[in-house]
PDB file of N, CA and C in Angstrom:
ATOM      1  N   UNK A   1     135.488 100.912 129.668  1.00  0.00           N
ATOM      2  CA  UNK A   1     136.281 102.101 129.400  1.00  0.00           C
ATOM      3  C   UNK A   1     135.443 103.153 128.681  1.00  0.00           C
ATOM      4  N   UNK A   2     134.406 102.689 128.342  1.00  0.00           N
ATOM      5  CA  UNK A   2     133.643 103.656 126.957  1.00  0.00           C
ATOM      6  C   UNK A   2     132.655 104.358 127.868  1.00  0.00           C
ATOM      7  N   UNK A   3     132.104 103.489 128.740  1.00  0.00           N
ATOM      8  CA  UNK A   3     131.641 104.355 130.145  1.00  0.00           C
ATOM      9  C   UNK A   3     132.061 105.684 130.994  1.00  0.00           C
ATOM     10  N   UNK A   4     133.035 104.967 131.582  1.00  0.00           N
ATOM     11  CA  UNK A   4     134.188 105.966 132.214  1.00  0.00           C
ATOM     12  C   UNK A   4     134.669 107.874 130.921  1.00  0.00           C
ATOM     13  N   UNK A   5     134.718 107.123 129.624  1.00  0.00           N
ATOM     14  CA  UNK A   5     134.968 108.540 128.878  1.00  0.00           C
ATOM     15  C   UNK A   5     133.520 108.887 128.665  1.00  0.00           C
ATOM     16  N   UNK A   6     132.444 108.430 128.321  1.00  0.00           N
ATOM     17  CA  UNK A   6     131.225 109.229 128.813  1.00  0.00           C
ATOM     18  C   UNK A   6     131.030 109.805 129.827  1.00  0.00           C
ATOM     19  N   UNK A   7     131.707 109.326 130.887  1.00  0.00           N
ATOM     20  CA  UNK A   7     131.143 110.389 132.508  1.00  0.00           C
ATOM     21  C   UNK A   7     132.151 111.180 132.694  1.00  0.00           C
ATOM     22  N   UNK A   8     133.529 111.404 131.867  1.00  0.00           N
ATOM     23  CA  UNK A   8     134.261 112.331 132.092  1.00  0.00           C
ATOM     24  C   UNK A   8     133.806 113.387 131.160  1.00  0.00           C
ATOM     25  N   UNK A   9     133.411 112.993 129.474  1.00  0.00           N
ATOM     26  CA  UNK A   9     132.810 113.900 129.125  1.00  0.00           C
ATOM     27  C   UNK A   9     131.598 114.936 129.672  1.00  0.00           C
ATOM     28  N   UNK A  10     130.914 114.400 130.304  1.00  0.00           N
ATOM     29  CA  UNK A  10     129.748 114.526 130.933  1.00  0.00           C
ATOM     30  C   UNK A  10     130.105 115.756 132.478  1.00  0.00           C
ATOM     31  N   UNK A  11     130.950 114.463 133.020  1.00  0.00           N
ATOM     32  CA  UNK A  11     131.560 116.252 133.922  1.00  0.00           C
ATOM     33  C   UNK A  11     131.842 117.088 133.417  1.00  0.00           C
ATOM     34  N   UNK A  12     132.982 116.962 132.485  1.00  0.00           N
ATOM     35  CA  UNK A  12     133.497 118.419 131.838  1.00  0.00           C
ATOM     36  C   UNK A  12     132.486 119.309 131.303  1.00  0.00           C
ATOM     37  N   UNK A  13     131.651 118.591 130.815  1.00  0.00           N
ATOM     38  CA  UNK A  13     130.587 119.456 130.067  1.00  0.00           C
ATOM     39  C   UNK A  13     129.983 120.048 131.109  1.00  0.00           C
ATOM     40  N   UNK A  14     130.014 119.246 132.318  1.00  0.00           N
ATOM     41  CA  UNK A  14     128.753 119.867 133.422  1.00  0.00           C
ATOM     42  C   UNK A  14     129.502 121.518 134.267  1.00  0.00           C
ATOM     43  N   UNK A  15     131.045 121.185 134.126  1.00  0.00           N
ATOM     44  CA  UNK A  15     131.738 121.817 134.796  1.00  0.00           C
ATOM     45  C   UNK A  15     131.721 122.896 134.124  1.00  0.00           C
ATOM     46  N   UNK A  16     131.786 122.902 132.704  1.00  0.00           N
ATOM     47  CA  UNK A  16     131.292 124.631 132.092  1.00  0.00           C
ATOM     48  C   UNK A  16     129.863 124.785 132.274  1.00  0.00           C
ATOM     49  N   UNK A  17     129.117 124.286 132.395  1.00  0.00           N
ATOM     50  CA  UNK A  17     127.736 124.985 132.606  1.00  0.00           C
ATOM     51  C   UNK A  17     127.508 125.563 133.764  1.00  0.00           C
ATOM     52  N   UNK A  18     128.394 125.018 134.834  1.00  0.00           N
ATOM     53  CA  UNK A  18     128.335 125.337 135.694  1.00  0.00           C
ATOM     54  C   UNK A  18     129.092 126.673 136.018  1.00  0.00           C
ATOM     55  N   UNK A  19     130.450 126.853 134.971  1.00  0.00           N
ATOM     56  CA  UNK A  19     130.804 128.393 135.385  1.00  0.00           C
ATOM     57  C   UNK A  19     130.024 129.148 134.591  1.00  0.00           C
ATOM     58  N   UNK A  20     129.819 129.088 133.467  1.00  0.00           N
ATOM     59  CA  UNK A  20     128.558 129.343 132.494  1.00  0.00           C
ATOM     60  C   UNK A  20     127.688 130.233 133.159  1.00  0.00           C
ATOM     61  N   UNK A  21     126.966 129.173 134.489  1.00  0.00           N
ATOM     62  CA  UNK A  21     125.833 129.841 134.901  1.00  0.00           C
ATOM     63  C   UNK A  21     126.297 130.765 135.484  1.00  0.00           C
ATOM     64  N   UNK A  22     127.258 130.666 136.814  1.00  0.00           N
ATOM     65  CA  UNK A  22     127.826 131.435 137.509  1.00  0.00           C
ATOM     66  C   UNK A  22     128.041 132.634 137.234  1.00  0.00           C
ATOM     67  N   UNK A  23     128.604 132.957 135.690  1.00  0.00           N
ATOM     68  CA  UNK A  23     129.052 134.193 135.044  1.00  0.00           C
ATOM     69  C   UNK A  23     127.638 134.617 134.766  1.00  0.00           C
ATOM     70  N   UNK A  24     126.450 134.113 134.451  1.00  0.00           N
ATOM     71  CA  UNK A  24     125.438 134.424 133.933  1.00  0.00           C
ATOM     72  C   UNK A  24     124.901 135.172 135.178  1.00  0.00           C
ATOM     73  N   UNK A  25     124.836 134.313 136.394  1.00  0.00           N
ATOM     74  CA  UNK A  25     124.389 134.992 137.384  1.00  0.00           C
ATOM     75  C   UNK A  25     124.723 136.564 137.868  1.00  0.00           C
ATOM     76  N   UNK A  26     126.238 136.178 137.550  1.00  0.00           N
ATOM     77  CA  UNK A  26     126.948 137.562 138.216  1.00  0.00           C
ATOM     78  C   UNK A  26     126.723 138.519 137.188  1.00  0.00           C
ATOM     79  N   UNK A  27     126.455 138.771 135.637  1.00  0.00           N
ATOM     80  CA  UNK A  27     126.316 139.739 134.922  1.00  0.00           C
ATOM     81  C   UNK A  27     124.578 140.394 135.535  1.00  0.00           C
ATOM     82  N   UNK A  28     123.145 139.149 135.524  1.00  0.00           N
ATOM     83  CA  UNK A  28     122.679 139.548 135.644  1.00  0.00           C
ATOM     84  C   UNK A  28     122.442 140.154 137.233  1.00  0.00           C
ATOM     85  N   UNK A  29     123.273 139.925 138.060  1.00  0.00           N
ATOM     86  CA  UNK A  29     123.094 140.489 139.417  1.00  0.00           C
ATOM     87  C   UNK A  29     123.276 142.031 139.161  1.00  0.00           C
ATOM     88  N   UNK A  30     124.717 142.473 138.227  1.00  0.00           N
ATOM     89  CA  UNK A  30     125.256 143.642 138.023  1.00  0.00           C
ATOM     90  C   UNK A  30     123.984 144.317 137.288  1.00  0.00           C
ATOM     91  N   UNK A  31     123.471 143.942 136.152  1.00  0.00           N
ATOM     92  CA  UNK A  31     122.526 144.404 135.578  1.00  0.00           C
ATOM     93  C   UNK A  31     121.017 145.608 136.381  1.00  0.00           C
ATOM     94  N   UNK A  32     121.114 143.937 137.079  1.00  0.00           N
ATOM     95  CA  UNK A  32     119.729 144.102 138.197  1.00  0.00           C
ATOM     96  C   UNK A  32     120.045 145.807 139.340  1.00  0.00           C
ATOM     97  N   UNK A  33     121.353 145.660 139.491  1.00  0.00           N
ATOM     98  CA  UNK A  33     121.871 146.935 140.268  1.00  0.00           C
ATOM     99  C   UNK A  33     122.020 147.961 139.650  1.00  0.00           C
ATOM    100  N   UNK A  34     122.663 148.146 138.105  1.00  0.00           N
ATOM    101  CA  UNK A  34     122.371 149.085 137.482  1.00  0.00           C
ATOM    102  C   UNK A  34     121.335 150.120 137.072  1.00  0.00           C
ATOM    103  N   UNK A  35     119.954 148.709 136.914  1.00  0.00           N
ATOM    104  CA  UNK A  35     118.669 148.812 136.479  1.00  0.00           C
ATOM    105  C   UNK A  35     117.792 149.838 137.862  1.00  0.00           C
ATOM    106  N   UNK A  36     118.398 149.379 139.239  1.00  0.00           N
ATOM    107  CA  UNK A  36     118.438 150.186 139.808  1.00  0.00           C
ATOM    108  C   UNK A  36     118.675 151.620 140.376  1.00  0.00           C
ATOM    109  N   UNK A  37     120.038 151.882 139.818  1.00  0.00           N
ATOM    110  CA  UNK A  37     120.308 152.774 139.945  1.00  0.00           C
ATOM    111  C   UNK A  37     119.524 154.117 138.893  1.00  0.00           C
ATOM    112  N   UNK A  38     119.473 153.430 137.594  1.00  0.00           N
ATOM    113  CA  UNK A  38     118.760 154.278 137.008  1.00  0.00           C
ATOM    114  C   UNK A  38     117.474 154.667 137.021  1.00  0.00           C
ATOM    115  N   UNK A  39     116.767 153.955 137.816  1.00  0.00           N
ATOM    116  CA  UNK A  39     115.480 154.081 137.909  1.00  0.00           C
ATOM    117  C   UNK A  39     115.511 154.961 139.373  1.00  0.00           C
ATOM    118  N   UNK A  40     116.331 154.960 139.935  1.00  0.00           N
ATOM    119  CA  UNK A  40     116.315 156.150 140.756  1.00  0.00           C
ATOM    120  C   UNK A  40     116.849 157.627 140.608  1.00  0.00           C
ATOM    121  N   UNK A  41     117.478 157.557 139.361  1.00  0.00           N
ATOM    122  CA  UNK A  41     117.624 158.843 138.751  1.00  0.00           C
ATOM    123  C   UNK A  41     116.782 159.422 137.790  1.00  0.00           C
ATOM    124  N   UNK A  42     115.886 158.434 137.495  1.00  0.00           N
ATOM    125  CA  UNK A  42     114.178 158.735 136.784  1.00  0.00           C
ATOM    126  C   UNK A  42     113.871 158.942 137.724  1.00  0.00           C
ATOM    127  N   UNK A  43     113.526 158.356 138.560  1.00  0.00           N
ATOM    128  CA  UNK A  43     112.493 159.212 139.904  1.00  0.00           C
ATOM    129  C   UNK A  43     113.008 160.385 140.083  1.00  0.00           C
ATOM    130  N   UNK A  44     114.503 160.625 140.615  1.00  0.00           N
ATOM    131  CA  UNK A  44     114.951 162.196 140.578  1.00  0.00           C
ATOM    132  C   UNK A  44     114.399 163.180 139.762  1.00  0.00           C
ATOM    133  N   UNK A  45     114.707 163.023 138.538  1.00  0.00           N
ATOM    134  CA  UNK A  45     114.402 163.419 137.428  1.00  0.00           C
ATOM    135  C   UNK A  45     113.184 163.833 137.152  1.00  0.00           C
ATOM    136  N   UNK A  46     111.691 163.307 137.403  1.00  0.00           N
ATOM    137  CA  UNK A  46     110.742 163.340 136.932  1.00  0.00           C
ATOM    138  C   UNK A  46     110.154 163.963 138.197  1.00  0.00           C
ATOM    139  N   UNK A  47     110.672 163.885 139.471  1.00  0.00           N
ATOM    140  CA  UNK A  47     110.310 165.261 140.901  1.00  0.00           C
ATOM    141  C   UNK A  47     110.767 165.726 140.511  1.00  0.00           C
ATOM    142  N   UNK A  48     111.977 166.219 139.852  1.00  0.00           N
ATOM    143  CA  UNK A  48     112.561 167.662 139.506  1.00  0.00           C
ATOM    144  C   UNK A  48     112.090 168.431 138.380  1.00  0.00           C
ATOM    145  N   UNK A  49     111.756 167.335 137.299  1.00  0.00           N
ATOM    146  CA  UNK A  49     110.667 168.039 136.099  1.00  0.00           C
ATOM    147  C   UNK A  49     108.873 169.006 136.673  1.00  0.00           C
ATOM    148  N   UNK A  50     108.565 167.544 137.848  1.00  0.00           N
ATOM    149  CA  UNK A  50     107.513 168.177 138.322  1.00  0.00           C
ATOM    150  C   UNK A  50     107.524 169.578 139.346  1.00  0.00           C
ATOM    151  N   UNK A  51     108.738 169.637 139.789  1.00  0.00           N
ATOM    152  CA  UNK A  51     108.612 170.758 140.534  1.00  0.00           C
ATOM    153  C   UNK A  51     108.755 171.915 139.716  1.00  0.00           C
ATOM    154  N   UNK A  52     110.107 171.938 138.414  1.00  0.00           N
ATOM    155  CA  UNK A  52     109.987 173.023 137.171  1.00  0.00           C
ATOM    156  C   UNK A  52     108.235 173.530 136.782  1.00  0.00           C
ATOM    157  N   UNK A  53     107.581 172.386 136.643  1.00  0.00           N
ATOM    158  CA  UNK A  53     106.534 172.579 136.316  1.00  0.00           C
ATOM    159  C   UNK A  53     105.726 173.340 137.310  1.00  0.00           C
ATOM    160  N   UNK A  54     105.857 173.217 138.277  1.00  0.00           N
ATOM    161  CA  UNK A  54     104.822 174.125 139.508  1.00  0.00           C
ATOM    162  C   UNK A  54     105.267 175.505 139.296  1.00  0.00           C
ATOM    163  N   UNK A  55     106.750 175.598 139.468  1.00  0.00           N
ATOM    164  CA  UNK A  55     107.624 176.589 139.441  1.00  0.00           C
ATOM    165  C   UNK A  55     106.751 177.614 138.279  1.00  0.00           C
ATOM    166  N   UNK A  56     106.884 177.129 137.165  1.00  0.00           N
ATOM    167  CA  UNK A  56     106.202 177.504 135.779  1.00  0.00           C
ATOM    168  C   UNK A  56     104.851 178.062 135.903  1.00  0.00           C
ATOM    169  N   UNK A  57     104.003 177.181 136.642  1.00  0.00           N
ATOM    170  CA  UNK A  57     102.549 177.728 136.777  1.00  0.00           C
ATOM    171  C   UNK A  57     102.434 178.697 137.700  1.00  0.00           C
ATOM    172  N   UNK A  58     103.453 179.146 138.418  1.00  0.00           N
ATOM    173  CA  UNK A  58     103.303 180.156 139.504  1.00  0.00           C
ATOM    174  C   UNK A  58     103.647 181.444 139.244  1.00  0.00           C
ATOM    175  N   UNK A  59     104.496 181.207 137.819  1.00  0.00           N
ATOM    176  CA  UNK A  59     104.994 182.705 137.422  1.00  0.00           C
ATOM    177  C   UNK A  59     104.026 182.844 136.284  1.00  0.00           C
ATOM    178  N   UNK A  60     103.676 183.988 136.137  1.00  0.00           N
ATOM    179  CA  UNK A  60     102.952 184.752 134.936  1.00  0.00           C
ATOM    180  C   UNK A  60     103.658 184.827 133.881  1.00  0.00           C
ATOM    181  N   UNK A  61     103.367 183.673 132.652  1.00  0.00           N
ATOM    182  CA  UNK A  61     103.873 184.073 131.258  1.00  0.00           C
ATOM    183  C   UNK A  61     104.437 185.522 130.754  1.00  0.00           C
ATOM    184  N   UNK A  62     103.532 186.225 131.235  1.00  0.00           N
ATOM    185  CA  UNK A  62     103.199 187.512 130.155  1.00  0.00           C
ATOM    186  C   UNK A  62     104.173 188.827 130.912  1.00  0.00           C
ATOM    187  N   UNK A  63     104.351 188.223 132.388  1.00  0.00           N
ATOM    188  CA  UNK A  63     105.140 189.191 133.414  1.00  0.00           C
ATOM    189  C   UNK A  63     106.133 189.572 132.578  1.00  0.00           C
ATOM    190  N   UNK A  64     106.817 190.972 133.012  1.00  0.00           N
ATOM    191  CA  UNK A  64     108.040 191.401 132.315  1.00  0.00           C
ATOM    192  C   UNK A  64     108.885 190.771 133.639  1.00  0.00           C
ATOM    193  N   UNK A  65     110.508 190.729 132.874  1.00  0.00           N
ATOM    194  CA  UNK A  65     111.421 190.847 133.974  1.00  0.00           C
ATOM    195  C   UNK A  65     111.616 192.140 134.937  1.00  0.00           C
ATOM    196  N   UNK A  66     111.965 191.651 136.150  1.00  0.00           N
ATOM    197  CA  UNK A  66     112.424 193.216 136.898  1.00  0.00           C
ATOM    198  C   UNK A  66     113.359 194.008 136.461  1.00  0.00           C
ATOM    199  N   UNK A  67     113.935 193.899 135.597  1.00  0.00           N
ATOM    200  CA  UNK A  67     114.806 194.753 134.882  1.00  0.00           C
ATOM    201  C   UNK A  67     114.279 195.653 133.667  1.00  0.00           C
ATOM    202  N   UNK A  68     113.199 195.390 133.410  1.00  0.00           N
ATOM    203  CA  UNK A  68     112.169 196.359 132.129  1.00  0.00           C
ATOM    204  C   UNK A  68     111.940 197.375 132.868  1.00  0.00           C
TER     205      UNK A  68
END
């Protein structure tokens, strides 16, 4: 009998590790997609900084506006 409540303990225990992992998996799946997403709005971001920047070197600091 002392057997038998060791291997039920033993499932039960196994049976939360097992949703355990499951949940673990699924947060870091969500993560992994997030991590994605933002790193493609850094890429956006940092072509759109670089193009400000061209933009910038093409106009003359010192130019007046057309309205002077």
């Amino acid at each position: 009998m002392e057997h038998e409540d060791r291997f039920v303990d033993i499932e039960i225990k196994l049976a939360h590790m097992e949703d355990l992992v499951d949940s673990l998996n699924g947060t870091v799946y969500q993560q992994a997609r997030r991590i994605d997403q933002l790193e493609g709005i850094v890429q956006q971001l940092a072509e759109h900084l670089r193009a400000m920047r061209e933009i910038g070197r093409q106009t003359p600091v010192n130019e007046r506006p057309p309205h002077y």
